[in-house]
Protein backbone atom coordinates (compact mmCIF):
# COMPACT_ATOMS: atom_id res chain seq x y z
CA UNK A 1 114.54 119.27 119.50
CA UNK A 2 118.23 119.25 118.69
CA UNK A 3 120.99 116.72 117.42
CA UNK A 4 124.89 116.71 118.57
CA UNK A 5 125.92 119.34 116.20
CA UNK A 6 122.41 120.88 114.67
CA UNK A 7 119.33 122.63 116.19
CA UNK A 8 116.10 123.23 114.53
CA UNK A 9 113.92 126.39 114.10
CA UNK A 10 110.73 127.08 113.12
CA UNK A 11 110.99 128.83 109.40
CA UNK A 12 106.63 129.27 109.20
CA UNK A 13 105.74 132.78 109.87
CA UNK A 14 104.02 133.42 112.98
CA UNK A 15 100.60 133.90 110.85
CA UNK A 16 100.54 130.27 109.90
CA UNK A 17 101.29 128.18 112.54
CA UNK A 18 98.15 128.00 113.89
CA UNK A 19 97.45 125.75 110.81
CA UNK A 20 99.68 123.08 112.49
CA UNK A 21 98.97 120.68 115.78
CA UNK A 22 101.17 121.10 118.81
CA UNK A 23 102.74 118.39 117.53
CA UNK A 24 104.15 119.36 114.41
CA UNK A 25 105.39 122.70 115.94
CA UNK A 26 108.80 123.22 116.60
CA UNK A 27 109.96 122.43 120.28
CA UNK A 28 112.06 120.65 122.36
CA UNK A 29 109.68 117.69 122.30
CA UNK A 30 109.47 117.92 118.48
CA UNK A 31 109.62 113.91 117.20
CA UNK A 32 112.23 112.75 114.87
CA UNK A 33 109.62 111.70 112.30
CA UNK A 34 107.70 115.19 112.02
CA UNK A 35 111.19 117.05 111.72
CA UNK A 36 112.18 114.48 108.94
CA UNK A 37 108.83 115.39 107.01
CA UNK A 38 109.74 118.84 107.91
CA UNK A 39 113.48 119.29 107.08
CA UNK A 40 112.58 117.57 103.30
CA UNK A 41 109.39 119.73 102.46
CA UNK A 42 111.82 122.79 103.58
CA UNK A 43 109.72 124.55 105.99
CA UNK A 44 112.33 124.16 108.86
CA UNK A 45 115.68 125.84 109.68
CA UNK A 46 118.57 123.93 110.12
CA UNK A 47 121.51 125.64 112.47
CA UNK A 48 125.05 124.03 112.52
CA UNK A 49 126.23 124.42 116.02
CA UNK A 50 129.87 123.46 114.69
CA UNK A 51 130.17 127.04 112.68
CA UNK A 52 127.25 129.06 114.22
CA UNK A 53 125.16 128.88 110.67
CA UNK A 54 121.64 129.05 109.85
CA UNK A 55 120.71 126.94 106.41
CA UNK A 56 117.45 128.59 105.11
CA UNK A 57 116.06 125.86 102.99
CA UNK A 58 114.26 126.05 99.70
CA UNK A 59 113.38 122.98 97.87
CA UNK A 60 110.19 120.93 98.71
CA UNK A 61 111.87 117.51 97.92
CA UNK A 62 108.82 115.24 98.47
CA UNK A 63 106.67 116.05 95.04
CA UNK A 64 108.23 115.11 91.87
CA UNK A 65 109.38 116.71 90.12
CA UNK A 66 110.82 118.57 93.41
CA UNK A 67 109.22 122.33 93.83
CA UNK A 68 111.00 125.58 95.27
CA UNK A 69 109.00 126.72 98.42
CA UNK A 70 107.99 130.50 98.55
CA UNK A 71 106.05 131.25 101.65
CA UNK A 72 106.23 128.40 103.60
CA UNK A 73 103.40 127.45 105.75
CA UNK A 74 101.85 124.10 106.53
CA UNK A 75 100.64 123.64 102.79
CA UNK A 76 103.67 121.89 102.39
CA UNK A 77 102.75 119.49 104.84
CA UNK A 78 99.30 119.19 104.06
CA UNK A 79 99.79 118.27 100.32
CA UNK A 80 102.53 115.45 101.55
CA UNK A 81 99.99 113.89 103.44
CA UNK A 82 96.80 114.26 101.15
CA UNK A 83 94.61 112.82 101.49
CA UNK A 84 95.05 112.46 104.99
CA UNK A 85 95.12 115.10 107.37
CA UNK A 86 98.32 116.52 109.71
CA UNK A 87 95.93 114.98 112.92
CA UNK A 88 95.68 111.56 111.11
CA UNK A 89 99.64 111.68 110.98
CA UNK A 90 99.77 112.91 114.88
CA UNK A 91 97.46 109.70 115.77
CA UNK A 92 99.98 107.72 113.58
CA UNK A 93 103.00 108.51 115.23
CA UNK A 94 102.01 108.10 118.72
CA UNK A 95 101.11 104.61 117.68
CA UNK A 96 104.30 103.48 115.91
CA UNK A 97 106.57 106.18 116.49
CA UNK A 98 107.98 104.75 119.66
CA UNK A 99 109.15 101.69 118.34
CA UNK A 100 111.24 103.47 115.44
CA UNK A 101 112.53 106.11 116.88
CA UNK A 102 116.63 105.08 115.98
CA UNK A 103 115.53 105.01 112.40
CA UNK A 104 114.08 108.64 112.31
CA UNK A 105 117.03 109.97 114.56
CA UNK A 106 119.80 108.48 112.21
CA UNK A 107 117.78 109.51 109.06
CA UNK A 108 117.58 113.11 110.47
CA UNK A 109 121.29 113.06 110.95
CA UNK A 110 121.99 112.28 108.12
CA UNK A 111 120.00 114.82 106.45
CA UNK A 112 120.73 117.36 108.47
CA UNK A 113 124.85 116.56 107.49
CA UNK A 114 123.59 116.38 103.75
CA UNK A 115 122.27 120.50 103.93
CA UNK A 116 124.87 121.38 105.84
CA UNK A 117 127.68 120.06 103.39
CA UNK A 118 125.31 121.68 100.93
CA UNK A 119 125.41 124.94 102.46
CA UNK A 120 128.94 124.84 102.39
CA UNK A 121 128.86 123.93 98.56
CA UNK A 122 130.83 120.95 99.74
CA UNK A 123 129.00 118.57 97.17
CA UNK A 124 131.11 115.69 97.01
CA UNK A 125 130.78 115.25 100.99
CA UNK A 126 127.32 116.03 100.76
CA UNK A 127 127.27 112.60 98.60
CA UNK A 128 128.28 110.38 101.25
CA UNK A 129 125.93 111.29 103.27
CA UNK A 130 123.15 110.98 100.80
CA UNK A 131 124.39 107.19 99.40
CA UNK A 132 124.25 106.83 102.98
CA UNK A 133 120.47 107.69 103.39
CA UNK A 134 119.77 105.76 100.02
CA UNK A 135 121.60 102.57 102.24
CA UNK A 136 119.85 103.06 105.07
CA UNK A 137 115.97 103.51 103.72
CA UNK A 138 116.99 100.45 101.39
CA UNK A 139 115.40 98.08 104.06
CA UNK A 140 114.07 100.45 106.35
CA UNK A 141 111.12 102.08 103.98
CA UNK A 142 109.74 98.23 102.77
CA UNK A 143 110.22 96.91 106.33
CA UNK A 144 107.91 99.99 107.52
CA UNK A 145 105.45 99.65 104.37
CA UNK A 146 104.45 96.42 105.08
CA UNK A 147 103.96 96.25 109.06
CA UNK A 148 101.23 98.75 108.11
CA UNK A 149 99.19 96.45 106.31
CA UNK A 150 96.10 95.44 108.51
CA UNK A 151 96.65 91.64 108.50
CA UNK A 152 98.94 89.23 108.40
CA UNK A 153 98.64 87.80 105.09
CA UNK A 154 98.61 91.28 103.67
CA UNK A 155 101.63 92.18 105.34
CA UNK A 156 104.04 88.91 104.73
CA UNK A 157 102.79 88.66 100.85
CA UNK A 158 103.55 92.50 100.45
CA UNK A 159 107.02 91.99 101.85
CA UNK A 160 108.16 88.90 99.93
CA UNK A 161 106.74 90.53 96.72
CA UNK A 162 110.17 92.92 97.23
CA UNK A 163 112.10 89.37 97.00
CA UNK A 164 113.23 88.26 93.40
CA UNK A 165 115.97 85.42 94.57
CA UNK A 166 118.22 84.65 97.69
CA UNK A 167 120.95 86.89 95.94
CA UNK A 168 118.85 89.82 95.76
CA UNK A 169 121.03 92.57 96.78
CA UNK A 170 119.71 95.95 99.69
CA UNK A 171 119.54 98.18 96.29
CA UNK A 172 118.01 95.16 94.42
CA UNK A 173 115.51 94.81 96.85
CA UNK A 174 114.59 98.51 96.92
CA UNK A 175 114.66 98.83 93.29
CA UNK A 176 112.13 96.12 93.57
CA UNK A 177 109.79 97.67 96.15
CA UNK A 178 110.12 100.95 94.43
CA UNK A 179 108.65 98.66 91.42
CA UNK A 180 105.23 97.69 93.53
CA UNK A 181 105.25 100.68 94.79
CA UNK A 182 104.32 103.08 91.77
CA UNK A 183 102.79 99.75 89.83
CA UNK A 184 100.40 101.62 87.81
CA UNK A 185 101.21 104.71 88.14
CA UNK A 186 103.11 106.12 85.71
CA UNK A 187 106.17 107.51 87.79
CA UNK A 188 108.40 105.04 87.25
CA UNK A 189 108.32 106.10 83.15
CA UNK A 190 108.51 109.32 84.45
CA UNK A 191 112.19 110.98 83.34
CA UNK A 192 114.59 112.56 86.04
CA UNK A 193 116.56 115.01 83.89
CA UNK A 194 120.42 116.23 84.63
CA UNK A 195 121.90 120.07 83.49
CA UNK A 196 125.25 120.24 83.23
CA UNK A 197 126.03 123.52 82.02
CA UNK A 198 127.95 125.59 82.84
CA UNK A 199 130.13 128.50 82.10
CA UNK A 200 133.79 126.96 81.42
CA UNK A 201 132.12 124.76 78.51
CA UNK A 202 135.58 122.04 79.46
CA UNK A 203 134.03 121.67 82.75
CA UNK A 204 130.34 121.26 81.12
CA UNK A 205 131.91 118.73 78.78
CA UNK A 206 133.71 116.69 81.16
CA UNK A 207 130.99 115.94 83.53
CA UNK A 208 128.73 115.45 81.03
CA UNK A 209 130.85 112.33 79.66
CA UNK A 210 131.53 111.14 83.20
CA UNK A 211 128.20 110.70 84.15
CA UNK A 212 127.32 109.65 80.45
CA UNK A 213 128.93 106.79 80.93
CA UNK A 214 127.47 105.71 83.87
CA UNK A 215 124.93 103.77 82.25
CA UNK A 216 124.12 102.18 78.77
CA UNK A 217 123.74 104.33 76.20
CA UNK A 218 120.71 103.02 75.46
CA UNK A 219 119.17 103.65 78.96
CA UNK A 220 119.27 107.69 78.35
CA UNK A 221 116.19 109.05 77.06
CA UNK A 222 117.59 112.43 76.54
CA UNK A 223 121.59 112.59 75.88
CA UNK A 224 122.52 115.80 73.86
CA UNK A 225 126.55 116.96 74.62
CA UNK A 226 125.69 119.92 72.90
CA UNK A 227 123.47 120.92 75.26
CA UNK A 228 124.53 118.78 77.88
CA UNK A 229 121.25 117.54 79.05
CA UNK A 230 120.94 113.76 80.12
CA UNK A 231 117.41 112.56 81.32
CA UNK A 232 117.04 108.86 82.54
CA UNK A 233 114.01 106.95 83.38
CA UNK A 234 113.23 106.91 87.38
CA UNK A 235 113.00 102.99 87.22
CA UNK A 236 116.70 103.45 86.71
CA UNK A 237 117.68 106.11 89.03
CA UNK A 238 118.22 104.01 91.90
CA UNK A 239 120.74 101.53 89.73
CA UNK A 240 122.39 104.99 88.92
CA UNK A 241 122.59 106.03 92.29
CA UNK A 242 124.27 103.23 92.98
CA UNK A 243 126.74 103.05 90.15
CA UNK A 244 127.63 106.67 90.82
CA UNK A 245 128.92 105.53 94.34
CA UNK A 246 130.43 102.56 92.96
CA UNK A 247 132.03 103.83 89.81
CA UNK A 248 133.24 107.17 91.92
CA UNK A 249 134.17 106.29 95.38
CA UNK A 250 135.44 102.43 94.47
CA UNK A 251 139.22 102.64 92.85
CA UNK A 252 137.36 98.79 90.71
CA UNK A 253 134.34 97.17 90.20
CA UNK A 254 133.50 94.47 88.04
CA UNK A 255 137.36 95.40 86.00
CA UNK A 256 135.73 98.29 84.92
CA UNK A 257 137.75 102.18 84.86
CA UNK A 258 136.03 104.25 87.23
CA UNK A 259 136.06 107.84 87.69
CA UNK A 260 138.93 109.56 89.43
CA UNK A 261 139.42 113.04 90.72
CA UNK A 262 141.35 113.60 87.62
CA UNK A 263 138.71 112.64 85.31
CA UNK A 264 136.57 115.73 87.29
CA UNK A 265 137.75 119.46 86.30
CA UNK A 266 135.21 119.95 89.08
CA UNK A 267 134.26 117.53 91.08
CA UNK A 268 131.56 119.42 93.47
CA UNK A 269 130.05 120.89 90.16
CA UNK A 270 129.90 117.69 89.42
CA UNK A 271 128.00 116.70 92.50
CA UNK A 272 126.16 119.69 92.97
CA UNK A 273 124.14 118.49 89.62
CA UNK A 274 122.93 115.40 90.75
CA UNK A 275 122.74 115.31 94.47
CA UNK A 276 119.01 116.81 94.74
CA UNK A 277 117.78 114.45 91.38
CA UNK A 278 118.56 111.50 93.79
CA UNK A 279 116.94 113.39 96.96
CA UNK A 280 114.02 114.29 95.53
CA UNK A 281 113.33 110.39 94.46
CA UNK A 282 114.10 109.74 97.64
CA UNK A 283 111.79 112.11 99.07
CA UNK A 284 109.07 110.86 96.87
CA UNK A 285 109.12 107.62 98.10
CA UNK A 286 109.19 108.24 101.59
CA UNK A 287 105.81 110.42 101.06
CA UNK A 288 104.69 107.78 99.15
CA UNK A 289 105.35 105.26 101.82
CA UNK A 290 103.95 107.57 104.38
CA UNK A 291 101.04 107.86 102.59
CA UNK A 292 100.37 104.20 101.93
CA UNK A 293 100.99 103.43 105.86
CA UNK A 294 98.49 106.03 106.69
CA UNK A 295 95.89 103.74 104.55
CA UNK A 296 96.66 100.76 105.88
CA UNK A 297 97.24 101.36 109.51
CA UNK A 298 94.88 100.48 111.67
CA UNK A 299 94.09 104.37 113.21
């Protein structure tokens, strides 16, 4: 299976992939849903057509916190779906993967443009194509959650629990789901933390303060310039997501100064510390969703 610009190859040794169904093999009949799971647990190879270049990747993005992947096999896999089984997720797709196949081929794109800027160490691009993902799922992963529910009544009160008012904006409404999603779980106290270190202690100290002042002082549970360590709780990492687009890629919002190239010594520094944070929250609640369909599909 290949996009426009990208092809995928199988990255699990030839020892483990008897583990995995025909289906979840790599081929040209490989669905765009299995090489989404695939591409963010990291057992996959992405090759850019456009410059002839193979991106080995290494970070299992669906746990959180995210995990490096050593040997990759279909563990990865495995634990995304547990406590259902890779077969459970083949009998899944072939019942609903027909009727969303646009939303798993643009999602793939856009991951597959998100590595590949990556690769490059092209951050700030990298970005775009990320807020775009965030955009996209905002709808998309609710919409998906609740047509798995079993019945009707299950499946419309589910979906206008996501609604606070008629103003209720795409990331409103996905900072909502993401709410009743991890009710009583814990993760949404859970703290995404930021590093900005670095060598040239100017450059440390400048994007530290930029992205400091992205939110309230008094929403940062950990904010130490000396160190420059910021850590945020994930019930407000999508609002920060969002006001990192805004305040960045807007020239005014709301009369407030936003950040300009010159306010960045290093702009894809910059990025490079907080593009996977916002992935791997992303990644979390796609298993999460995946998960939660699984339960309530009628297999």
């Amino acid at each position: 299976m290949s996009l426009h610009l990208f092809d995928f190859k199988e990255a699990i040794g030839q020892n483990y992939r008897s583990a995995l169904p025909t289906e979840f093999k790599i081929s040209a009949s490989t669905t765009y849903d299995i090489l989404v799971m695939r591409i963010l647990t990291s057992n996959i190879d992405v090759h850019c057509k456009k410059n002839n270049k193979t991106i080995k990747l290494s970070e299992n993005f669906t746990p959180f916190p995210l995990h490096l992947v050593g040997r990759k096999s279909s563990k990865q896999l495995k634990t995304l779906l547990h406590p259902f089984s890779l077969n459970d997720y083949v009998k899944f797709s072939k019942k609903y993967y027909g009727r969303n196949i646009i939303f798993y081929h643009n999602l793939l794109q856009e991951l597959a443009f998100y590595f590949h800027y990556t690769n490059e160490k092209n951050h700030q691009a990298a970005f775009v194509n990320l807020y775009r993902i965030l955009e996209y799922v905002s709808y998309s992963f609710p919409l998906i959650h609740s047509s798995h529910f079993g019945n009707y009544i299950g499946s419309f009160e589910a979906f206008r629990a996501y609604f606070t008012d008629v103003k209720t904006s795409e990331i409103g409404f996905f900072e909502k789901f993401t709410e009743n999603l991890f009710r009583g779980t814990g993760y949404l106290s859970y703290t995404t933390d930021f590093d900005f270190s670095h060598a040239d202690i100017a450059v440390a100290n400048n994007c530290y303060d930029a992205f400091h002042k992205l939110a309230k002082s008094s929403d940062w549970i950990t904010a130490n310039r000396a160190t420059h360590a910021l850590s945020i709780e994930n019930k407000r990492l999508i609002r920060l997501f969002k006001d990192t687009r805004n305040r960045y890629f807007h020239f005014a919002v709301g009369g407030q100064r936003n950040i300009q190239n010159t306010d960045l010594k290093d702009p894809d520094f910059f990025f490079e510390k907080i593009n996977s944070k916002y992935l791997n929250w992303i990644g979390f609640i796609y298993g999460t969703v995946i998960r939660e369909s699984l339960d309530n599909a009628l297999l």
